[in-house]
N, C-alpha and C. Protein backbone atom coordinates (compact mmCIF):
# COMPACT_ATOMS: atom_id res chain seq x y z
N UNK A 1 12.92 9.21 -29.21
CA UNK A 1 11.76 9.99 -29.55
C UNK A 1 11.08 9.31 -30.74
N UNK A 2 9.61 9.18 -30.57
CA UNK A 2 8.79 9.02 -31.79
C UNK A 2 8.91 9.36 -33.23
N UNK A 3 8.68 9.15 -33.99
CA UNK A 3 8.51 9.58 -35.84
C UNK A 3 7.90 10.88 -35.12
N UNK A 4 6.48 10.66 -34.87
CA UNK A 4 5.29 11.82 -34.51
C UNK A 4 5.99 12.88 -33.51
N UNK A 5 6.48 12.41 -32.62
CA UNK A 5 7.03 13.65 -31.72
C UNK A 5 8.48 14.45 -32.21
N UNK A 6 8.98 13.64 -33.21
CA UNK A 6 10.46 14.89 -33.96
C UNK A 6 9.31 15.52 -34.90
N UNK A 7 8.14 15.07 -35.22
CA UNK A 7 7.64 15.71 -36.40
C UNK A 7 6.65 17.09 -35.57
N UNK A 8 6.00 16.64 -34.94
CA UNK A 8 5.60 17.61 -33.87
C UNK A 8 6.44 18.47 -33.54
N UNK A 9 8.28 17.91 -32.76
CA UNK A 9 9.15 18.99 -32.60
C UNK A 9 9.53 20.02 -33.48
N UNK A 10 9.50 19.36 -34.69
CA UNK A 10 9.86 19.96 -36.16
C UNK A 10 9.08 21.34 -36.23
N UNK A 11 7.72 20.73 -36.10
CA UNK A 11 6.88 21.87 -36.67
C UNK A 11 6.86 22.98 -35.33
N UNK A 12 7.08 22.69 -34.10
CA UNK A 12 7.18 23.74 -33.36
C UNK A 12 8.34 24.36 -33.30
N UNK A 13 9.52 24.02 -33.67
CA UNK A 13 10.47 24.88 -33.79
C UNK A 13 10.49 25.93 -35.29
N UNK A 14 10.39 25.07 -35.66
CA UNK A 14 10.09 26.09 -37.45
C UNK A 14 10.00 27.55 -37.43
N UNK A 15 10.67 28.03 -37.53
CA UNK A 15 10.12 29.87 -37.42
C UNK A 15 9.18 30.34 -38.34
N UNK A 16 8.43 31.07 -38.20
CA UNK A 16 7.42 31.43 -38.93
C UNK A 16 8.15 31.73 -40.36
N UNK A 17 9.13 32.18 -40.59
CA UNK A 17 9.45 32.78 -41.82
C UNK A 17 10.15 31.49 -43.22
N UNK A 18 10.04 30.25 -42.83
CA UNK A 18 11.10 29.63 -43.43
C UNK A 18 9.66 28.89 -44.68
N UNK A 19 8.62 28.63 -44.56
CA UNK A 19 7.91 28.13 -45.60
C UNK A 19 8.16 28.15 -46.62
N UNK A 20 9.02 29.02 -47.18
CA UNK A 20 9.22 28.86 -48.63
C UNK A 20 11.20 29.02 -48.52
N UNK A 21 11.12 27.96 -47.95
CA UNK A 21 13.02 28.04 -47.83
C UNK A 21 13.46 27.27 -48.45
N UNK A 22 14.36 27.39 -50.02
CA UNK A 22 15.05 26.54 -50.71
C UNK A 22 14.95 24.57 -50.67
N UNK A 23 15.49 24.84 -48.92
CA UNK A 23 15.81 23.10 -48.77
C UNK A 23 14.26 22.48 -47.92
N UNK A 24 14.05 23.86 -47.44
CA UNK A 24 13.36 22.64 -45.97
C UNK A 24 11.62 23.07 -46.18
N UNK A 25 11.35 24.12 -47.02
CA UNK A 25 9.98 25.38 -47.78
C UNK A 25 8.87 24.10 -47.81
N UNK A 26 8.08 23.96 -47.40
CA UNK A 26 7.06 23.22 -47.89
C UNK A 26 6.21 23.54 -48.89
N UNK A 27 5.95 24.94 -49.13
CA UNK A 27 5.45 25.89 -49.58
C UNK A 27 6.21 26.37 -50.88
N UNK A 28 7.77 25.93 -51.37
CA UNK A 28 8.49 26.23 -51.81
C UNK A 28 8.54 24.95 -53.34
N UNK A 29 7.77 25.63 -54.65
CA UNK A 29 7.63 24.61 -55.46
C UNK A 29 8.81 24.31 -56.39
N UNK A 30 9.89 24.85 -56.17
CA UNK A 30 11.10 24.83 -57.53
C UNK A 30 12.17 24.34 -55.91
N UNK A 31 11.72 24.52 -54.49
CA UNK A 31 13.23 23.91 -53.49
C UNK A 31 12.76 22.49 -53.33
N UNK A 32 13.54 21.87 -52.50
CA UNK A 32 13.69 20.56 -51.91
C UNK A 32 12.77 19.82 -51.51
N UNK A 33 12.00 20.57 -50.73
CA UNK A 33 10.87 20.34 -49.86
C UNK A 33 11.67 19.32 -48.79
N UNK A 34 12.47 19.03 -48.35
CA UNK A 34 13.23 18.24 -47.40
C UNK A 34 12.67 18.76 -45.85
N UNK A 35 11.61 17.65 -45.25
CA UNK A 35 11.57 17.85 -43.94
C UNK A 35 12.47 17.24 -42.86
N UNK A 36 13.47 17.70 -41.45
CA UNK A 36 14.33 17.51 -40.70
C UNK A 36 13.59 17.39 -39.37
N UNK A 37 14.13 16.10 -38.75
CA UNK A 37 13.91 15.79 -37.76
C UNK A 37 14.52 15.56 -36.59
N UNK A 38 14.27 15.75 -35.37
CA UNK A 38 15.44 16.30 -34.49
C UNK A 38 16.10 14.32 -34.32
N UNK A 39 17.66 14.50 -34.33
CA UNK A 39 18.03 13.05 -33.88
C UNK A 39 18.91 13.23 -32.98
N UNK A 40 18.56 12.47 -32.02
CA UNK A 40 19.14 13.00 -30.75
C UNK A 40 19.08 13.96 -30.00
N UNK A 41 19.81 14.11 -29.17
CA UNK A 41 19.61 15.65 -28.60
C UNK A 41 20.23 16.63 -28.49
N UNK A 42 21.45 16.55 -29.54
CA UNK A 42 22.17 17.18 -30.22
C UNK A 42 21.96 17.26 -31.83
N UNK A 43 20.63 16.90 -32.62
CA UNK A 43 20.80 16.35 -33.92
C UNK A 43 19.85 16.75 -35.11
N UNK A 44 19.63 17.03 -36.60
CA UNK A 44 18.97 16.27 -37.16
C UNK A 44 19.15 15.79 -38.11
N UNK A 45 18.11 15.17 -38.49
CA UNK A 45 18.26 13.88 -39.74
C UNK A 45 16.88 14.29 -40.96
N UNK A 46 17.65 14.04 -41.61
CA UNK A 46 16.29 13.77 -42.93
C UNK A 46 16.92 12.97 -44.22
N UNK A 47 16.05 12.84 -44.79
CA UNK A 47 16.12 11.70 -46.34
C UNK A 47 15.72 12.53 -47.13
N UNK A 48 16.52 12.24 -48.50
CA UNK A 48 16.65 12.58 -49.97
C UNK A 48 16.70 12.16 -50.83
N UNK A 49 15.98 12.05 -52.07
CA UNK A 49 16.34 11.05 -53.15
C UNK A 49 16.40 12.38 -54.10
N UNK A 50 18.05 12.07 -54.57
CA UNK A 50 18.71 12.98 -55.43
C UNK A 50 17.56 12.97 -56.91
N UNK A 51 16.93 14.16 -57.39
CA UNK A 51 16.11 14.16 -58.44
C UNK A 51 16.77 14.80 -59.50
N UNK A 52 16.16 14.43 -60.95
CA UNK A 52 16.74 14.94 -62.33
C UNK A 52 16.76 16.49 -62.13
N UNK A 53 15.89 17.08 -61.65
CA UNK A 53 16.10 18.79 -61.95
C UNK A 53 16.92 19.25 -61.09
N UNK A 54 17.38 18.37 -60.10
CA UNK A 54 18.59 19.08 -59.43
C UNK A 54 20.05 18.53 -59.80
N UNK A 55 19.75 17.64 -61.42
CA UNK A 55 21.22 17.18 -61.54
C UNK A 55 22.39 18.36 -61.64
N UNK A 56 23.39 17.98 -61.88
CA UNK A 56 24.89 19.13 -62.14
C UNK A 56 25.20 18.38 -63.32
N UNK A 57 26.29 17.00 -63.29
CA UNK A 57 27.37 16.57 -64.29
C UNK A 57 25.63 15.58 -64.66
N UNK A 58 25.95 15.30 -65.85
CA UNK A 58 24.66 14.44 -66.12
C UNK A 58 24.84 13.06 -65.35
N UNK A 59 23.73 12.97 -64.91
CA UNK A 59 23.42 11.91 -64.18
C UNK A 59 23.78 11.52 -62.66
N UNK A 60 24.38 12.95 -62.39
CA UNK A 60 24.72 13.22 -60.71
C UNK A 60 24.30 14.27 -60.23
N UNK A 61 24.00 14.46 -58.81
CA UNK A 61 23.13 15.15 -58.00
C UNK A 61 24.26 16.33 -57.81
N UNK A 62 23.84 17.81 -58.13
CA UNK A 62 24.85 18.95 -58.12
C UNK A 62 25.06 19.22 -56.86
N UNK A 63 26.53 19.48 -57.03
CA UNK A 63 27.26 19.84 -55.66
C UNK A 63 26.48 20.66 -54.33
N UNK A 64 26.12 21.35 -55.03
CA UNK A 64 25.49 22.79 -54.50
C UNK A 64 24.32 22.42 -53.81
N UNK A 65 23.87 21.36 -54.39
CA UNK A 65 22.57 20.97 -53.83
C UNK A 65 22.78 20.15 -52.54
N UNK A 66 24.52 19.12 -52.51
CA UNK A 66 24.57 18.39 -51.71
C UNK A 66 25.14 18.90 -50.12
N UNK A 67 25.69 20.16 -50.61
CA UNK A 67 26.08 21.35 -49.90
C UNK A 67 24.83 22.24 -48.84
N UNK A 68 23.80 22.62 -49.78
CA UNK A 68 23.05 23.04 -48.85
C UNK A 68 21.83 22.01 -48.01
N UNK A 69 22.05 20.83 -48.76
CA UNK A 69 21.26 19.54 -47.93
C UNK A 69 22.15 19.84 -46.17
N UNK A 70 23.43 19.66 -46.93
CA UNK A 70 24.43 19.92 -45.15
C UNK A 70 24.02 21.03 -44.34
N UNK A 71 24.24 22.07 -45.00
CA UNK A 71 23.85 23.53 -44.36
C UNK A 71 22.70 23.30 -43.60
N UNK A 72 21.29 23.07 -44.15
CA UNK A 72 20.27 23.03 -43.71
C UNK A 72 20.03 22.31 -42.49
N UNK A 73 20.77 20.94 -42.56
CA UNK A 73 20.87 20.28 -41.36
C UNK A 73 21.61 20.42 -40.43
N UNK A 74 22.43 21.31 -40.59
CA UNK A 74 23.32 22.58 -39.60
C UNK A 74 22.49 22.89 -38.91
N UNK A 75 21.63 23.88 -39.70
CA UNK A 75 20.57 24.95 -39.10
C UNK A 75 19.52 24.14 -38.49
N UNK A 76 19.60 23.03 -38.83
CA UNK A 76 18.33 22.58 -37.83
C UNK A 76 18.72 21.64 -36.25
N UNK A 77 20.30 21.00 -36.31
CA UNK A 77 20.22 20.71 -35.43
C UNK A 77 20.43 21.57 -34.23
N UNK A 78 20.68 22.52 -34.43
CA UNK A 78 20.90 24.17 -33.81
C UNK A 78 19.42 24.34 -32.53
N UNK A 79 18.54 24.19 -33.28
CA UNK A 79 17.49 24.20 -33.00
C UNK A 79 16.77 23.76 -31.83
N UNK A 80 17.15 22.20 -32.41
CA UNK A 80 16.18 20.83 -32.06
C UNK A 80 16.71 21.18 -30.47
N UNK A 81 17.89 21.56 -29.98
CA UNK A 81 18.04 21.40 -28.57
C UNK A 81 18.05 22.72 -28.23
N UNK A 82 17.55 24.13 -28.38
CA UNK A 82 16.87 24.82 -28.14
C UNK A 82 18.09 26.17 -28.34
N UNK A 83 18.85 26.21 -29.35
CA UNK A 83 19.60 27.42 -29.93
C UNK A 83 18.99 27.83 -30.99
N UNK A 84 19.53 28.85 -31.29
CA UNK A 84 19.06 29.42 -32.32
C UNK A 84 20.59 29.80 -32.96
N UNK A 85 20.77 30.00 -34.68
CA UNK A 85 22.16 30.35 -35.00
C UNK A 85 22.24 30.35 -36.69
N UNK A 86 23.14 30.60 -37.00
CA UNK A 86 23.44 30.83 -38.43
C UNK A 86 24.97 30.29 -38.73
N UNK A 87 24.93 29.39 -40.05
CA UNK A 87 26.10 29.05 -40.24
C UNK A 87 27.29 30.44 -40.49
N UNK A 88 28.43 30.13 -40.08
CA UNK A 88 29.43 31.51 -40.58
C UNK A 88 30.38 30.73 -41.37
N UNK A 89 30.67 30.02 -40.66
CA UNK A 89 31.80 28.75 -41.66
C UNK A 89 31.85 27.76 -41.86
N UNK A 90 31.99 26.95 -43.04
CA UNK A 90 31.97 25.72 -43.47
C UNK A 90 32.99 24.83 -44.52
N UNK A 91 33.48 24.05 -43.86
CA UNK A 91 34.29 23.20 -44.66
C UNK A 91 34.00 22.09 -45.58
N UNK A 92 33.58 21.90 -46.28
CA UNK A 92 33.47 21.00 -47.00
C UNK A 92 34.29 19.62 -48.05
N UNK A 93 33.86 18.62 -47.77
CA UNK A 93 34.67 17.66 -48.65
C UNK A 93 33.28 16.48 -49.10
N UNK A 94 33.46 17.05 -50.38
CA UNK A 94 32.60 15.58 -51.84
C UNK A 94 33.96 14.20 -51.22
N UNK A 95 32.62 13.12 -50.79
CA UNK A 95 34.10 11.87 -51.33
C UNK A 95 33.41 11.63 -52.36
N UNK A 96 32.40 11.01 -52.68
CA UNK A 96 32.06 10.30 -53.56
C UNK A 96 30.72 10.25 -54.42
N UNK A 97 30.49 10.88 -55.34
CA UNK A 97 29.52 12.13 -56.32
C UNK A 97 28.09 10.87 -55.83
N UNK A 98 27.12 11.49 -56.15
CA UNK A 98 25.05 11.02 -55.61
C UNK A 98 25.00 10.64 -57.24
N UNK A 99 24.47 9.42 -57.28
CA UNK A 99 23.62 9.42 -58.55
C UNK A 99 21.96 9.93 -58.40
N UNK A 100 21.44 10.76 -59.72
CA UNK A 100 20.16 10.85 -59.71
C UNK A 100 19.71 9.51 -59.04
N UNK A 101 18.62 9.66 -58.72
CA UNK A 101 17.59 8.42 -58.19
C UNK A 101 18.41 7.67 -56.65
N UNK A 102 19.48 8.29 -55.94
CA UNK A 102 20.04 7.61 -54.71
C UNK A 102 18.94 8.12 -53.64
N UNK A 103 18.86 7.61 -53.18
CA UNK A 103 18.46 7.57 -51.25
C UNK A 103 19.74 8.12 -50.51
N UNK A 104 19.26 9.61 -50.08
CA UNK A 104 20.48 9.51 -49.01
C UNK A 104 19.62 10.33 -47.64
N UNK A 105 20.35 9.89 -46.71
CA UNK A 105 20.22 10.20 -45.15
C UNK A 105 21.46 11.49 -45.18
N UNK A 106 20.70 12.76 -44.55
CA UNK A 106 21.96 13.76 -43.81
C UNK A 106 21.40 14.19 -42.57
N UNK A 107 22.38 13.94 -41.82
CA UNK A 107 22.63 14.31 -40.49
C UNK A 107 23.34 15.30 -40.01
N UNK A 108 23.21 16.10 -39.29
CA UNK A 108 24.04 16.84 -38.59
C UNK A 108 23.98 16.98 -37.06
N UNK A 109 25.33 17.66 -36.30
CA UNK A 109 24.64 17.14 -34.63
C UNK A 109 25.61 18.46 -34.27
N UNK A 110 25.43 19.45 -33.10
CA UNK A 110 26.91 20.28 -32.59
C UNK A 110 27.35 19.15 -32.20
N UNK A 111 29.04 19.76 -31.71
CA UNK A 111 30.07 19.00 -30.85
C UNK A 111 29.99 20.04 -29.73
N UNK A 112 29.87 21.06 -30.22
CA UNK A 112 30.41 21.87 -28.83
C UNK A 112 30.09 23.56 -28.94
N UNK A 113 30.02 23.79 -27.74
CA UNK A 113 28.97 25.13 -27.82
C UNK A 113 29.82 25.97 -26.39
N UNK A 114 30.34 27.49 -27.02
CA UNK A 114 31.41 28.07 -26.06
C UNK A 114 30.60 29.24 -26.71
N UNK A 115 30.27 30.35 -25.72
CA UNK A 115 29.41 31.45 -25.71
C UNK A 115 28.52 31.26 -26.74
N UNK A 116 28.82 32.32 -27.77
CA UNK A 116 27.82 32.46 -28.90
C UNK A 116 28.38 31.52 -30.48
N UNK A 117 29.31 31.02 -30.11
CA UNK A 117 29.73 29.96 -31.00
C UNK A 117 29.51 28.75 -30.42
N UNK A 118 28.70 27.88 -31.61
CA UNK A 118 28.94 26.21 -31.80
C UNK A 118 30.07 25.43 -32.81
N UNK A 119 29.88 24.33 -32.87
CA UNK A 119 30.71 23.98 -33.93
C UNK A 119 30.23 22.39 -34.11
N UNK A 120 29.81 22.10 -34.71
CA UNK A 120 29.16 21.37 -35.90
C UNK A 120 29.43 20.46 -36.80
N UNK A 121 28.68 19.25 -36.99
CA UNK A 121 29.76 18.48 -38.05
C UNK A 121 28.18 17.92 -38.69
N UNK A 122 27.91 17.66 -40.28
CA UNK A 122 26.86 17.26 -41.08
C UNK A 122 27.60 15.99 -42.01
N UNK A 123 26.52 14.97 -42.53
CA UNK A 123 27.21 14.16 -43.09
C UNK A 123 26.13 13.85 -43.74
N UNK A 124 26.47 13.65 -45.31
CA UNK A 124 25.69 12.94 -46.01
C UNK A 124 25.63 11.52 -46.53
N UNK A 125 24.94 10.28 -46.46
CA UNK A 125 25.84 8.84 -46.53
C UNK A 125 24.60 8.14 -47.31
N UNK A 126 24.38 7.23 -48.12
CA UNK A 126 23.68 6.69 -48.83
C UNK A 126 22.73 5.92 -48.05
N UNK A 127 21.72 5.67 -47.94
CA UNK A 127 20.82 5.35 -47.56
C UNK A 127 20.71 3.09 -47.45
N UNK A 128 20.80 2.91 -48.51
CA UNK A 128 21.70 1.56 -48.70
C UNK A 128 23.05 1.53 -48.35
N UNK A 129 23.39 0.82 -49.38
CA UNK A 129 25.11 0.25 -49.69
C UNK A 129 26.26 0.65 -48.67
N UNK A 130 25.27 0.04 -47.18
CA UNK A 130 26.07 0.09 -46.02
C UNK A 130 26.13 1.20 -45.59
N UNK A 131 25.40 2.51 -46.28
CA UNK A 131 25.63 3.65 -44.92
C UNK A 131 27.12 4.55 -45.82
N UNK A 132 27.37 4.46 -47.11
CA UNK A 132 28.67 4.81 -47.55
C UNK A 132 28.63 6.33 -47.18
N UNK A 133 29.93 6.73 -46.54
CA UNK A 133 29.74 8.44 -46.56
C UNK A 133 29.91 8.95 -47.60
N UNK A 134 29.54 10.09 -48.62
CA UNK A 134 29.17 10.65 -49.61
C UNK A 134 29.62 12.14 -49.61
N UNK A 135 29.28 12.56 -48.70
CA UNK A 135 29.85 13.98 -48.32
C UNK A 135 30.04 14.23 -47.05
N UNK A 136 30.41 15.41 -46.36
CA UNK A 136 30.93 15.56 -45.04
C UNK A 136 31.20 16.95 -44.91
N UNK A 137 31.22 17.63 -43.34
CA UNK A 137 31.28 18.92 -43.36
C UNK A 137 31.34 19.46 -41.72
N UNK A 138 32.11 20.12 -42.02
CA UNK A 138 32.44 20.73 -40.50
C UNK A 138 31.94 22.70 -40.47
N UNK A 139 31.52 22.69 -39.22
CA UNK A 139 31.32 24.18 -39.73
C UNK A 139 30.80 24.84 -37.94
N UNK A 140 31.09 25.69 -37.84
CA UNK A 140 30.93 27.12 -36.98
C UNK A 140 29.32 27.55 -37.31
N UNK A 141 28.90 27.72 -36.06
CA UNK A 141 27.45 27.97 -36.13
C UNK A 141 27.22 29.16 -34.97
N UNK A 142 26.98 30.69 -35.29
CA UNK A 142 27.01 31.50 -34.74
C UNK A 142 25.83 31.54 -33.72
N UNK A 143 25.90 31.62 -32.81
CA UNK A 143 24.72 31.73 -32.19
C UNK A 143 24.04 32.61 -31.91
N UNK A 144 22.67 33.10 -32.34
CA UNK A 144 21.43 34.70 -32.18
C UNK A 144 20.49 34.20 -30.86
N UNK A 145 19.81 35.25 -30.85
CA UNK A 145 18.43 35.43 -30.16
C UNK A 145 17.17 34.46 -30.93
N UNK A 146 16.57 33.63 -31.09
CA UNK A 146 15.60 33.29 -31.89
C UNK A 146 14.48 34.49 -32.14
N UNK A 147 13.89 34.29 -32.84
CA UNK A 147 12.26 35.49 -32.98
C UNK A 147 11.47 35.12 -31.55
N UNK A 148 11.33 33.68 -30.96
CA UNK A 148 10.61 33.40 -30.18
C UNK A 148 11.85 33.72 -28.81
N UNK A 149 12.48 34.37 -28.81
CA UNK A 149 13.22 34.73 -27.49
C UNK A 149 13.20 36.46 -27.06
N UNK A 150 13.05 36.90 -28.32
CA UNK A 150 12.64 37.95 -28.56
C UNK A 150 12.00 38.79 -27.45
């Protein structure tokens, strides 16, 4: 798929309510502004460059932040292939802490989808220095009705 057509997909899946959503809000002047793009057809992807107002330990990108970068890309690859869902559980493991000013790529994709449960894996990995994984995450993705199924 095109740059233009995940970005097109993007914006037609979007639910009306998320504009001002922490990670992904366009509209949202103190969140992320992080736009996600479907990868694959199980997937999405977006880029981050860890910034000073979201540091934690000085001079590293806070946990919490690298945490819901994952989440978010949970919730979107949910989407991109036409579910709708909410994280319920998530495992998490930091390998190796973001400096302010890094480039990173997070991905997430399901593995596998049994009634109203998926299950899910997100990864965060540096954008350079070979692709290093950075964080990682496994997680249960409940599956709803969307607004547009409604």
């Amino acid at each position: 798929m095109s740059m233009k057509a995940d970005l097109e997909l993007s914006v037609r899946l979007r639910p009306k309510n998320v504009r001002t959503c922490y990670v992904c809000g366009p509209d949202n002047a103190r969140g992320l502004q992080v736009a996600f793009l479907a990868d694959g057809a199980h997937g999405s992807r977006a880029l981050y460059t860890a910034r000073p107002e979201h540091e934690g330990w000085p001079g590293l990108l806070h946990g919490g932040v690298t945490f819901s970068l994952m989440d978010e890309a949970l919730g979107w690859a949910v989407p991109f292939h036409g579910l709708y869902g909410v994280t319920s559980r998530i495992d998490t493991r930091f390998r190796r802490p973001i400096p302010i000013g890094m480039r990173v790529v997070i991905k997430a994709w399901t593995v596998d989808q049994r009634r109203r449960i998926a299950t899910a894996r997100a990864e965060v990995r540096a954008e350079a220095e070979g692709q290093s994984l950075l964080a990682e995450a496994d997680a249960t993705i409940f599956l709803q009705e969307s607004e547009n199924q409604k």
